[in-house]
Protein backbone atom coordinates (compact mmCIF):
# COMPACT_ATOMS: atom_id res chain seq x y z
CA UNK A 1 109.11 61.56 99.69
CA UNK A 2 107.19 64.95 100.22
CA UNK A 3 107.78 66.79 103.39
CA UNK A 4 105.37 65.74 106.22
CA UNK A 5 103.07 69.00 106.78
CA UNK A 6 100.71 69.70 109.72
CA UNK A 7 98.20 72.44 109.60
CA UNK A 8 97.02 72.20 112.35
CA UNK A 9 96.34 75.34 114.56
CA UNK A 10 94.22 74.95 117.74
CA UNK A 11 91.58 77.85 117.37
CA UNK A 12 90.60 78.12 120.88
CA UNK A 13 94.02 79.54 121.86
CA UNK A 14 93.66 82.20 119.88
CA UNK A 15 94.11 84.91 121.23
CA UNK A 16 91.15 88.07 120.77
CA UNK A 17 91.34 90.35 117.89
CA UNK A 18 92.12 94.17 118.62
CA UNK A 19 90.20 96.95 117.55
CA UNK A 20 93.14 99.29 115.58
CA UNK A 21 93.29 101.80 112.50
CA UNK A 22 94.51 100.16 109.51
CA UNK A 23 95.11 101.67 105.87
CA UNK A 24 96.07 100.48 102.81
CA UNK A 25 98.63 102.29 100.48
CA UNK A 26 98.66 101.39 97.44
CA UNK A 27 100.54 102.81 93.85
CA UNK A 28 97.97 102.87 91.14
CA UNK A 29 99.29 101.23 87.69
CA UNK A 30 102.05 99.30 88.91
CA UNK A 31 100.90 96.19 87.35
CA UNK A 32 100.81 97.90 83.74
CA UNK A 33 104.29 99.79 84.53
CA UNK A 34 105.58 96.47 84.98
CA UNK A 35 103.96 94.90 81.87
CA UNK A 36 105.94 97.94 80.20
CA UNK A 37 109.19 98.10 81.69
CA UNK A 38 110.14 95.80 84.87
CA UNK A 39 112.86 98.52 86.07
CA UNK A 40 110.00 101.21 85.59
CA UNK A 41 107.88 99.58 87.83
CA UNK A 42 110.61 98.43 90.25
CA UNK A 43 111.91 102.48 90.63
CA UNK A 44 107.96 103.41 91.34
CA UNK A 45 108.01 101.02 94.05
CA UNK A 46 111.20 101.38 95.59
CA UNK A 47 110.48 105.20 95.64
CA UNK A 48 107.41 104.76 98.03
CA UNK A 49 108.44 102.44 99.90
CA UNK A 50 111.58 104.80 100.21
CA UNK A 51 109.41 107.66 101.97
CA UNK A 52 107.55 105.30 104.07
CA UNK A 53 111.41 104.52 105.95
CA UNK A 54 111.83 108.10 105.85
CA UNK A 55 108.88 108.66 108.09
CA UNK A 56 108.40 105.64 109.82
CA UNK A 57 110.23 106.01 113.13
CA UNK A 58 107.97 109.52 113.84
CA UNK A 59 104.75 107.75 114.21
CA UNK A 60 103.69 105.06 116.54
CA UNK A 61 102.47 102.26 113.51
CA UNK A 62 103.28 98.91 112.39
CA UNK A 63 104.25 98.52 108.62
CA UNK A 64 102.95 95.44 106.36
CA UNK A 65 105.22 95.59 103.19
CA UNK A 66 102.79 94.08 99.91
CA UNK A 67 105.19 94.67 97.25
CA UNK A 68 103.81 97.73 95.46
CA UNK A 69 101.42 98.59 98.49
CA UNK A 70 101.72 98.28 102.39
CA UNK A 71 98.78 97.85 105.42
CA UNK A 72 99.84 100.75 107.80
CA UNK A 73 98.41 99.45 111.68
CA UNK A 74 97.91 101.53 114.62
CA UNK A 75 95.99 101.98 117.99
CA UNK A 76 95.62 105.77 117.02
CA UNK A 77 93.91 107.47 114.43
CA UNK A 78 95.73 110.84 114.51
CA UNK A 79 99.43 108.26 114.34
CA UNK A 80 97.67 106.94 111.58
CA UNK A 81 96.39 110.11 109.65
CA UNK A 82 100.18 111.94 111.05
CA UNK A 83 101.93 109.10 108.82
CA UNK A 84 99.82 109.21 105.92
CA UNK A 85 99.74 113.11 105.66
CA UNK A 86 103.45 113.23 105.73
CA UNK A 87 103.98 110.39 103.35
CA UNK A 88 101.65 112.46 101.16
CA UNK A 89 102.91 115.60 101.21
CA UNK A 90 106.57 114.87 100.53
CA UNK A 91 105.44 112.59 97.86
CA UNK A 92 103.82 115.56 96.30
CA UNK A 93 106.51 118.11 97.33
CA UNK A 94 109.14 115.76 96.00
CA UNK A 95 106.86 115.00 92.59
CA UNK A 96 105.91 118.85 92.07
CA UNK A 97 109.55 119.42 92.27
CA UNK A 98 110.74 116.66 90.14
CA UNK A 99 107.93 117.83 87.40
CA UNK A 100 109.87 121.60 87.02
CA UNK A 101 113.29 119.85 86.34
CA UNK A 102 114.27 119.54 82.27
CA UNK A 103 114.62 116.13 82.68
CA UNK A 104 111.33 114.89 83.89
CA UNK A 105 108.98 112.74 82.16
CA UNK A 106 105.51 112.60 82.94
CA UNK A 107 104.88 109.09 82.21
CA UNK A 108 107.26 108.06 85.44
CA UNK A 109 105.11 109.80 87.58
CA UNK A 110 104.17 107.66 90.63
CA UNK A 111 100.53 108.33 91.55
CA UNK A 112 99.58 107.37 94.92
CA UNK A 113 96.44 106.96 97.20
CA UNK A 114 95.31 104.90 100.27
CA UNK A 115 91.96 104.01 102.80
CA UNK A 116 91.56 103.96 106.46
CA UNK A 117 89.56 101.68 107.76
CA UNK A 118 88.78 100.33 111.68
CA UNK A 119 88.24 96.96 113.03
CA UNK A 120 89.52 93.95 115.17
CA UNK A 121 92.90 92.80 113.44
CA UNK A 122 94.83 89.28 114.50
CA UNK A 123 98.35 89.92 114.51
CA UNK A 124 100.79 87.01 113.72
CA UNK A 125 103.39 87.83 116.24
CA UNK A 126 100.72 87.45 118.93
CA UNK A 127 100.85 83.33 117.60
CA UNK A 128 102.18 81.06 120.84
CA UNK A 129 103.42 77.78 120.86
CA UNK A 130 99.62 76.36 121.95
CA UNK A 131 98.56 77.84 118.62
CA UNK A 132 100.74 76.98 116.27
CA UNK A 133 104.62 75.46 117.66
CA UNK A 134 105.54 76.15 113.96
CA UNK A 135 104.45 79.74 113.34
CA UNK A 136 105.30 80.63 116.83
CA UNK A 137 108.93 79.29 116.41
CA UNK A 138 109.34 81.82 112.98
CA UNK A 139 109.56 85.03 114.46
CA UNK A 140 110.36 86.78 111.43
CA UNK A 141 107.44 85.14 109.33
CA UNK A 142 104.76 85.14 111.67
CA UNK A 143 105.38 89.26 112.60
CA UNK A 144 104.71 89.53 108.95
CA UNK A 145 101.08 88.02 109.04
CA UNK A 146 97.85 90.14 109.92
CA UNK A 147 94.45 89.10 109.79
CA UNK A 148 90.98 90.72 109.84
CA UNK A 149 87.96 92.21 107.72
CA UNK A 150 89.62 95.75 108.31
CA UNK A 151 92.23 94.57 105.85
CA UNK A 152 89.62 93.78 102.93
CA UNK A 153 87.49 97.30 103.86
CA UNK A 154 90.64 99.28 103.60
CA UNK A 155 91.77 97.46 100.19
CA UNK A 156 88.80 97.68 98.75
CA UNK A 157 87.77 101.35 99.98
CA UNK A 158 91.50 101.97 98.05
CA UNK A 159 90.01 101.60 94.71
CA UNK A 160 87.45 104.15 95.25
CA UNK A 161 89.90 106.63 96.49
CA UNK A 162 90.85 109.67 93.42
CA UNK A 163 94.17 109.57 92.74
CA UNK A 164 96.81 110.97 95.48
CA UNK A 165 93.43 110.80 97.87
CA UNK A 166 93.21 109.26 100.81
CA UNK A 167 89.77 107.69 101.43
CA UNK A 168 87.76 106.74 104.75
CA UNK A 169 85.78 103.65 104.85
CA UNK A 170 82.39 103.88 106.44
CA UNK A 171 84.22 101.68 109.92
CA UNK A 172 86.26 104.60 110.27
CA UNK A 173 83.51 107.08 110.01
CA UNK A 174 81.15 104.84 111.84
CA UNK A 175 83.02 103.39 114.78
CA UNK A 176 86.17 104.21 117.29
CA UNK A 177 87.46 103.08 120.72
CA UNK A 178 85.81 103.35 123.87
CA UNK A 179 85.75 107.04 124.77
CA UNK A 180 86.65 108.39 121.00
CA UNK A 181 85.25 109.62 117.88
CA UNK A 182 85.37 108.14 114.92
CA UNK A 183 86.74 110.19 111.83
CA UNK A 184 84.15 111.93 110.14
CA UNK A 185 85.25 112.71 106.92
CA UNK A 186 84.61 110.80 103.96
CA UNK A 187 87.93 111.71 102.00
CA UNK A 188 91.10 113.28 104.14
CA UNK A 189 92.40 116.41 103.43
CA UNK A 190 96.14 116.05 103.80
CA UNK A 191 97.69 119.19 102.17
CA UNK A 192 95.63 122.01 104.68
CA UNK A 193 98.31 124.85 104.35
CA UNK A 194 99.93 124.33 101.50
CA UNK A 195 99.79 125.22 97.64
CA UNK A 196 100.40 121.67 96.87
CA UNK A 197 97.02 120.74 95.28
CA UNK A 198 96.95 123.55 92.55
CA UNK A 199 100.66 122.12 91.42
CA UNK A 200 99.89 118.47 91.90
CA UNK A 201 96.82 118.93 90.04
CA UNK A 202 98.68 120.52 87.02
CA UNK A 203 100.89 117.32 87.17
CA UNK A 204 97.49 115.23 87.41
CA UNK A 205 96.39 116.37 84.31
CA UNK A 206 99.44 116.59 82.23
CA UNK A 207 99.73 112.79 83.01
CA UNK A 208 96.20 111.94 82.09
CA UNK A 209 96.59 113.70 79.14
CA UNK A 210 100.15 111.49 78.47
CA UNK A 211 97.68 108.49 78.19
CA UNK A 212 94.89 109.63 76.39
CA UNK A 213 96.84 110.49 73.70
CA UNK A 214 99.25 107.45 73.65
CA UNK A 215 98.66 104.77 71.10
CA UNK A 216 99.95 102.21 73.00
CA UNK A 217 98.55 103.12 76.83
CA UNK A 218 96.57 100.02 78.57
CA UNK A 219 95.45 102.58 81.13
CA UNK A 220 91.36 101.77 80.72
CA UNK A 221 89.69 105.37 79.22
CA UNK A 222 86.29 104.60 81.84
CA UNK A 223 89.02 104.42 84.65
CA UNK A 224 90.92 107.24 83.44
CA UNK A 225 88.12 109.59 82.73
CA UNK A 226 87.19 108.84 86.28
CA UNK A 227 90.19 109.33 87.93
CA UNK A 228 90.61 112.63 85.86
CA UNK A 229 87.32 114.12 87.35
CA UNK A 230 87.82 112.56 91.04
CA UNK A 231 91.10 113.99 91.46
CA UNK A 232 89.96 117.65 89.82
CA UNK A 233 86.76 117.53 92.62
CA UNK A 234 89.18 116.32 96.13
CA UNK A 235 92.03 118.54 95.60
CA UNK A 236 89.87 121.53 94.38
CA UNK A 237 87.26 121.16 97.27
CA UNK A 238 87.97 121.50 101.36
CA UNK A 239 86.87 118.63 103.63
């Protein structure tokens, strides 16, 4: 006999959504690394979600884990933008430096790039018993479930982001708490006072160049020429 399953969650004990920060991190090509080389694409994501732990504890957010991505939550954009800008500069410090050692190969680089977006979010650890008895009662599961349009605006405002770029959806540029401003940016600039984007854009185009001259690369050339000239324009211009 198959297990006896009920649904059933009672909708009017929800409780209200809360207007937070959320972004989306995300490593681009994971998929194909993976199609390539399973421990390729394993050591890209272990490595970033490596530097997230290593910066976690110094900001006030909640972490989502997505297997080659993460949703970052918090009540406060500068936690928010703090935690990215870190994550992003020792990601590049830590690639630029890896790129001048004799053993480095530019087709491991890990590229990454994220989107903030700003909404009302339903957490899952906010589930009681009236809700749901069985969610409620899984304290690890349901602390790993969050819900709300913010989620989609900051995935999908991802893809548009240039590579190691970190990309503000129109919510976040539009809206804020009571008694805030909202960010008004349209891309981040996380590297202000450092000579990071020169090198990382060296490192950029060395590994665009890897794939346009590979035989074998399943990177698409429309996607590539456009990541090429997005990344050359956001870490060559000041916003």
């Amino acid at each position: 006999m198959p297990p006896s399953i009920d649904p059933y969650v009672d909708p009017s004990e929800l409780q209200s959504p809360k207007n937070q920060y959320i972004a989306w991190l995300d490593i681009m090509g994971t998929a194909n690394a993976m199609r390539r080389s399973v421990k390729t694409g394993a050591v890209k994501v272990l490595k970033m979600h490596n530097a997230v732990l290593d910066v976690q504890n110094d900001y006030d957010v909640d972490i989502f884990p997505m297997m080659d991505g993460m949703y970052i939550v918090s009540d406060e954009k500068f936690e928010l933008i703090g935690f990215l800008q870190d994550i992003f500069r020792g990601y590049a410090e830590y690639l630029v430096g890896e790129s001048e050692q004799d053993h480095f190969e530019v087709y491991y680089t890990s590229i990454i790039r994220a989107a903030v977006a700003f909404g009302p979010l339903y957490h899952g650890g906010d589930t009681t018993e009236s809700v749901s008895e069985t969610i409620a009662g899984s304290e690890g599961y349901k602390n790993s479930i969050l819900v709300g349009v913010p989620m989609a605006d900051a995935y999908e405002a991802e893809t548009e982001a240039p590579p190691f770029g970190i990309r503000i959806h129109r919510s976040a540029r539009t809206l804020a708490p009571e008694g805030e401003e909202p960010i008004p940016q349209y891309w981040w600039n996380w590297w202000e006072g450092t000579d990071l984007p020169e090198n990382l854009l060296d490192l950029l185009n060395n590994y665009f160049e890897h794939f346009e001259e590979s035989r074998h690369s399943e990177y698409d050339e429309q996607k590539l020429e456009r990541h090429k000239e997005t990344a050359k324009v956001y870490l060559k211009e000041e916003y």
